[in-house]
C-alpha atoms as a PDB file:
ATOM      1  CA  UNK A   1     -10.236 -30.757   1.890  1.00  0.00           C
ATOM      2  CA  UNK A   2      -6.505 -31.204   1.730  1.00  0.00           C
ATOM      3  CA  UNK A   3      -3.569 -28.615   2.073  1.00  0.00           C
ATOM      4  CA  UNK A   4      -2.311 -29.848  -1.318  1.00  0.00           C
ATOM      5  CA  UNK A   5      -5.857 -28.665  -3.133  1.00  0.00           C
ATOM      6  CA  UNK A   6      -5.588 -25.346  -1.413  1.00  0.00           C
ATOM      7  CA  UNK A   7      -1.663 -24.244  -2.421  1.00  0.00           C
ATOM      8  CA  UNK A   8      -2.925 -25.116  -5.965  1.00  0.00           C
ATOM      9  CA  UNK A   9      -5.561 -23.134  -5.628  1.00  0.00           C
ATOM     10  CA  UNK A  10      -4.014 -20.026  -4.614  1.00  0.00           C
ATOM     11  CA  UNK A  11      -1.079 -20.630  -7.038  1.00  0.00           C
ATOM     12  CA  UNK A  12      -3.444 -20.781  -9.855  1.00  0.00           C
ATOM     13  CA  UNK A  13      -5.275 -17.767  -8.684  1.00  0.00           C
ATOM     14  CA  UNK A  14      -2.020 -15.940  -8.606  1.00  0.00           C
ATOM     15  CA  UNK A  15      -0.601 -17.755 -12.154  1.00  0.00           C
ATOM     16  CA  UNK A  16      -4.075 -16.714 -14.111  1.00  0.00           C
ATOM     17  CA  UNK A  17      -4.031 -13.064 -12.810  1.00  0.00           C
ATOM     18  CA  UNK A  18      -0.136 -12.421 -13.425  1.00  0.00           C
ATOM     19  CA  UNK A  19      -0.554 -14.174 -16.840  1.00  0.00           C
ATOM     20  CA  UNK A  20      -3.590 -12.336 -18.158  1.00  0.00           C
ATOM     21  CA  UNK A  21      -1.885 -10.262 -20.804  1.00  0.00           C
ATOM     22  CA  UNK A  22       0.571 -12.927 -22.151  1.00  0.00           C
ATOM     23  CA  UNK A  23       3.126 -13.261 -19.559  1.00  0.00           C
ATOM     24  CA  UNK A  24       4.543 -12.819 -16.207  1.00  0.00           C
ATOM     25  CA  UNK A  25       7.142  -9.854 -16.232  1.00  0.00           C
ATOM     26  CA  UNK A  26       9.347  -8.552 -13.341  1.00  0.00           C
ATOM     27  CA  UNK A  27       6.940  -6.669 -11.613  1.00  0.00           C
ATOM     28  CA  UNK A  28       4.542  -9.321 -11.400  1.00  0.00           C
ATOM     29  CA  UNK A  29       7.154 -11.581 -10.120  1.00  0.00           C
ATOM     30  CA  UNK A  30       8.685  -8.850  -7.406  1.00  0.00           C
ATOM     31  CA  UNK A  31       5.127  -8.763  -6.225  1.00  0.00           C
ATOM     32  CA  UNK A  32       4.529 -12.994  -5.655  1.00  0.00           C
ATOM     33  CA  UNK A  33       7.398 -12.800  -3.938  1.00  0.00           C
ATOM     34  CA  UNK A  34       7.057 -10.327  -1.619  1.00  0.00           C
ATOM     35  CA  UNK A  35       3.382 -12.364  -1.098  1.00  0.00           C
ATOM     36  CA  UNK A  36       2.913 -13.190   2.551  1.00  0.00           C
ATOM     37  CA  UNK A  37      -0.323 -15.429   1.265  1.00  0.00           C
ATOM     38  CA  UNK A  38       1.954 -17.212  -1.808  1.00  0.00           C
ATOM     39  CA  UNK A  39       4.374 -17.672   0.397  1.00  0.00           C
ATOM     40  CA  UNK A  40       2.267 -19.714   2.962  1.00  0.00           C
ATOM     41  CA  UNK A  41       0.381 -21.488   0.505  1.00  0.00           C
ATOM     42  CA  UNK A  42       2.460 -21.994  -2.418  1.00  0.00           C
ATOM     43  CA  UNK A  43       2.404 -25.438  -4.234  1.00  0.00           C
ATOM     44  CA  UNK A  44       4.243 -25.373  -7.448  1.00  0.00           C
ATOM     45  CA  UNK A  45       6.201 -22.757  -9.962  1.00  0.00           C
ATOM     46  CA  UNK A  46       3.623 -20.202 -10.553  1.00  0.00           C
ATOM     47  CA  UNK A  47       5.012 -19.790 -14.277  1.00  0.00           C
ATOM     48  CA  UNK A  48       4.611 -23.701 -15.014  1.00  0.00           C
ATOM     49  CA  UNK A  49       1.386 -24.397 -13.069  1.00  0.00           C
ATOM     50  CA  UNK A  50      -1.243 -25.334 -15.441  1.00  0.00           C
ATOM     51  CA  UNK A  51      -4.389 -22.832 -15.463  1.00  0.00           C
ATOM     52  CA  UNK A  52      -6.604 -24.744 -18.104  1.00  0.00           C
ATOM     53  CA  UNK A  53      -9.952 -24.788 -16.444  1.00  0.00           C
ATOM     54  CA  UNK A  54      -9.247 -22.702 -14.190  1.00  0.00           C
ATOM     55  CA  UNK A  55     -13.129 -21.136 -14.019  1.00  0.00           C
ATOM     56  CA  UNK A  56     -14.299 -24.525 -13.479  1.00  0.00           C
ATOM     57  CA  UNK A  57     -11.779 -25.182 -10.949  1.00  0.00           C
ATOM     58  CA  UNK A  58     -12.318 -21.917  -8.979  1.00  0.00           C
ATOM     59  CA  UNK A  59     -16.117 -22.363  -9.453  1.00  0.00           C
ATOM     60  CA  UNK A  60     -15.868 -25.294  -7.742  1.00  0.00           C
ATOM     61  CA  UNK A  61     -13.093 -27.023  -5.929  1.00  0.00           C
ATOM     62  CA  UNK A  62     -10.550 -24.331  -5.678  1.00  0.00           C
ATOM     63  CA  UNK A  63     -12.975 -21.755  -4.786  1.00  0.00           C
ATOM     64  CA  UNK A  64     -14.694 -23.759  -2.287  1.00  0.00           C
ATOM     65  CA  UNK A  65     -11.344 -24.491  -0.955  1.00  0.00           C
ATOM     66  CA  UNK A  66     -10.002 -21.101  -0.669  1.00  0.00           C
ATOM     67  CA  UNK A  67     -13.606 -20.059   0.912  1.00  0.00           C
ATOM     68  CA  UNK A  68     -13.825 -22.920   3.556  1.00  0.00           C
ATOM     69  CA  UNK A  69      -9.657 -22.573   4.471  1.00  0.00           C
ATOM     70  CA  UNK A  70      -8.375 -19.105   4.596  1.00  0.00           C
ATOM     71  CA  UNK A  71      -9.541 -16.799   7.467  1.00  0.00           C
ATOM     72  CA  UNK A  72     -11.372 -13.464   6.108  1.00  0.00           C
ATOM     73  CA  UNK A  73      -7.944 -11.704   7.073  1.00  0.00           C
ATOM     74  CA  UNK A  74      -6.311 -14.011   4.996  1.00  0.00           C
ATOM     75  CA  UNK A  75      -8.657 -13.665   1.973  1.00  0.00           C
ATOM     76  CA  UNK A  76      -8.275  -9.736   2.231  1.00  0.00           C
ATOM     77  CA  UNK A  77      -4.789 -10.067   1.567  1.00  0.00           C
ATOM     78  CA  UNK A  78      -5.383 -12.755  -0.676  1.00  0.00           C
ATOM     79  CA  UNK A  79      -7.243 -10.294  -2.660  1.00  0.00           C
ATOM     80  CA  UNK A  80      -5.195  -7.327  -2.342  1.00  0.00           C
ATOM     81  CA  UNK A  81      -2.174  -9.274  -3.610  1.00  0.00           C
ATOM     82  CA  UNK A  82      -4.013 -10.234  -6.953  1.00  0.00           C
ATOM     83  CA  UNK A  83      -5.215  -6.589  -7.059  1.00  0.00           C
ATOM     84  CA  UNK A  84      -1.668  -5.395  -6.974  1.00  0.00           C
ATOM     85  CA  UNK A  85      -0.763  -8.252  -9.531  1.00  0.00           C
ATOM     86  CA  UNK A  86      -3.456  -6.387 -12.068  1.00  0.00           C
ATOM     87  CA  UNK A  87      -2.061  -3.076 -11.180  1.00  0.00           C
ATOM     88  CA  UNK A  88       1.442  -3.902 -11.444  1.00  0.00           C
ATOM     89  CA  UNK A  89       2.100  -3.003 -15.123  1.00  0.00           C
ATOM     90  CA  UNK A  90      -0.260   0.061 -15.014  1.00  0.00           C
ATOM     91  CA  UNK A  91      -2.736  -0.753 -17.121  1.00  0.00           C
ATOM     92  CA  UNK A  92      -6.054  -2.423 -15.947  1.00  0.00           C
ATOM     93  CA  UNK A  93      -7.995  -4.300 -18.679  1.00  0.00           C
ATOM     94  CA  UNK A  94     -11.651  -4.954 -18.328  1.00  0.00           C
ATOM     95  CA  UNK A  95     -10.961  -8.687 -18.304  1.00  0.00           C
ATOM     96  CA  UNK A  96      -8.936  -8.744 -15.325  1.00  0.00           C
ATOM     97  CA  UNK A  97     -11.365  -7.172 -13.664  1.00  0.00           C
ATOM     98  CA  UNK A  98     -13.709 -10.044 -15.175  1.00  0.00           C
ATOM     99  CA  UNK A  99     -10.667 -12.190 -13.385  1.00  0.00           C
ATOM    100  CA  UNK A 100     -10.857 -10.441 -10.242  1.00  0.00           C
ATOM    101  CA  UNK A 101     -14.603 -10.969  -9.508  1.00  0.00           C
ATOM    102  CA  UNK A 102     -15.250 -14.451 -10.516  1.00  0.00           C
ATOM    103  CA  UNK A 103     -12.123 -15.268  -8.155  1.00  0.00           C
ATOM    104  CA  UNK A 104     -13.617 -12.666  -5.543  1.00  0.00           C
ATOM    105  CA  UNK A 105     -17.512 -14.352  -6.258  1.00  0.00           C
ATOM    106  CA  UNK A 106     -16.172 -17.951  -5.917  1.00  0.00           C
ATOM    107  CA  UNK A 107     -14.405 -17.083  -2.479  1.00  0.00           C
ATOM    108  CA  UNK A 108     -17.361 -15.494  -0.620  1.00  0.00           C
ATOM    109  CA  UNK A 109     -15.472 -12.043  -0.616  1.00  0.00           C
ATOM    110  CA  UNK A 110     -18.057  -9.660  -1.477  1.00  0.00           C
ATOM    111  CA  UNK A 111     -17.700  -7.128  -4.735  1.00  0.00           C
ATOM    112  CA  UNK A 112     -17.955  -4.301  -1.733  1.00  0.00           C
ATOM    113  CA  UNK A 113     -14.394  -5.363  -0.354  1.00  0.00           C
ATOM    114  CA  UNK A 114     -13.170  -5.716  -3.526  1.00  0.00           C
ATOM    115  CA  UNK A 115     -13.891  -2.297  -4.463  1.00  0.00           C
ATOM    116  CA  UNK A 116     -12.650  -0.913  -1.660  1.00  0.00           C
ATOM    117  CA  UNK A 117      -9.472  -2.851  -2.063  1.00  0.00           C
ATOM    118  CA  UNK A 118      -9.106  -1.303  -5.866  1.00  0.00           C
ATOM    119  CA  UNK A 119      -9.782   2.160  -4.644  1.00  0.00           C
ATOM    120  CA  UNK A 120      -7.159   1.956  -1.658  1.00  0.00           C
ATOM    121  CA  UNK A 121      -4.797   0.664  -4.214  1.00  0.00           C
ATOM    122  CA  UNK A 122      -5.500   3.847  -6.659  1.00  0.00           C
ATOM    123  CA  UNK A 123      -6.900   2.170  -9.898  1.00  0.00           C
ATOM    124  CA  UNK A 124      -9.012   4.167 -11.513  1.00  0.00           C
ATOM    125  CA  UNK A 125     -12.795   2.516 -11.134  1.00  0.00           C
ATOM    126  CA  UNK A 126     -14.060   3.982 -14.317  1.00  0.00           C
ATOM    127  CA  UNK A 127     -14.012   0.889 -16.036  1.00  0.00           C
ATOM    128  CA  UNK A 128     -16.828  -0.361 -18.247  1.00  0.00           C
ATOM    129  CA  UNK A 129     -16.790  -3.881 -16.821  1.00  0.00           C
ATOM    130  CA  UNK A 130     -17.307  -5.833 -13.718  1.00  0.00           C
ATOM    131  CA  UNK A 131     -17.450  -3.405 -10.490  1.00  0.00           C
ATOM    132  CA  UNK A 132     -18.177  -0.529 -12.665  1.00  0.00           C
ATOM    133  CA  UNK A 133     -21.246  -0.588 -10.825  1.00  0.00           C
ATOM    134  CA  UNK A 134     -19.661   0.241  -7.693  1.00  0.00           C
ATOM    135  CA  UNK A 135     -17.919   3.243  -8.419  1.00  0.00           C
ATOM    136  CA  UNK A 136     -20.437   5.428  -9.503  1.00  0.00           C
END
């Protein structure tokens, strides 16, 4: 699978997440660019990159990308960024949780990690959607 599939992958990953509620503000912005993982694998202007289809895309090529390219160090961080992307206007919607697992699911990094990641970063788990589960 090619580099080029991969940096679109992550930048859409990182363009559907920071543009869940509308659209990308400063903090979301500070954090991609203080992204170690964007950084590497950046293809395009996350605020221009086109995100229709983007749960077909991750279901399939993007996510098998991502799963079959980045180390499991790299996926951690991966993940961690896009928590902090949710996190970064203080409120946590339902849907980006939604977001967060079908990216999480489609990489091979387990709910588990995920959780643990949103705990470490202090959001509160007592959400009624996806990984609600896990808190309890």
């Amino acid at each position: 699978m090619s580099k080029e599939i991969l940096n679109k992958s992550i930048t859409s990953c990182f363009a559907k997440i920071a543009r869940v509620d509308g659209s990308i503000g400063q903090e979301e912005k500070d954090i991609m660019n203080s992204s170690k993982i964007l950084k590497k694998y950046k293809s395009e202007d996350v605020e221009t990159i086109n995100t229709n289809n983007f749960f077909n895309n991750i279901q399939g090529e993007f996510g098998k990308s991502i799963k079959e390219n980045l180390s499991d160090e790299e996926k951690e961080d991966f993940i961690t960024d896009l928590v902090s992307l949710i996190k970064s206007d203080n409120k946590v919607h339902d849907h980006e949780f939604f977001l967060l697992g079908h990216v999480a699911n489609s990489i091979g990094y387990s709910p588990e990690n995920v959780a643990e990641i949103i705990k470490k970063k202090g959001i509160n788990g007592n959400s009624s959607g996806w990984f609600s589960w896990l808190f309890g």
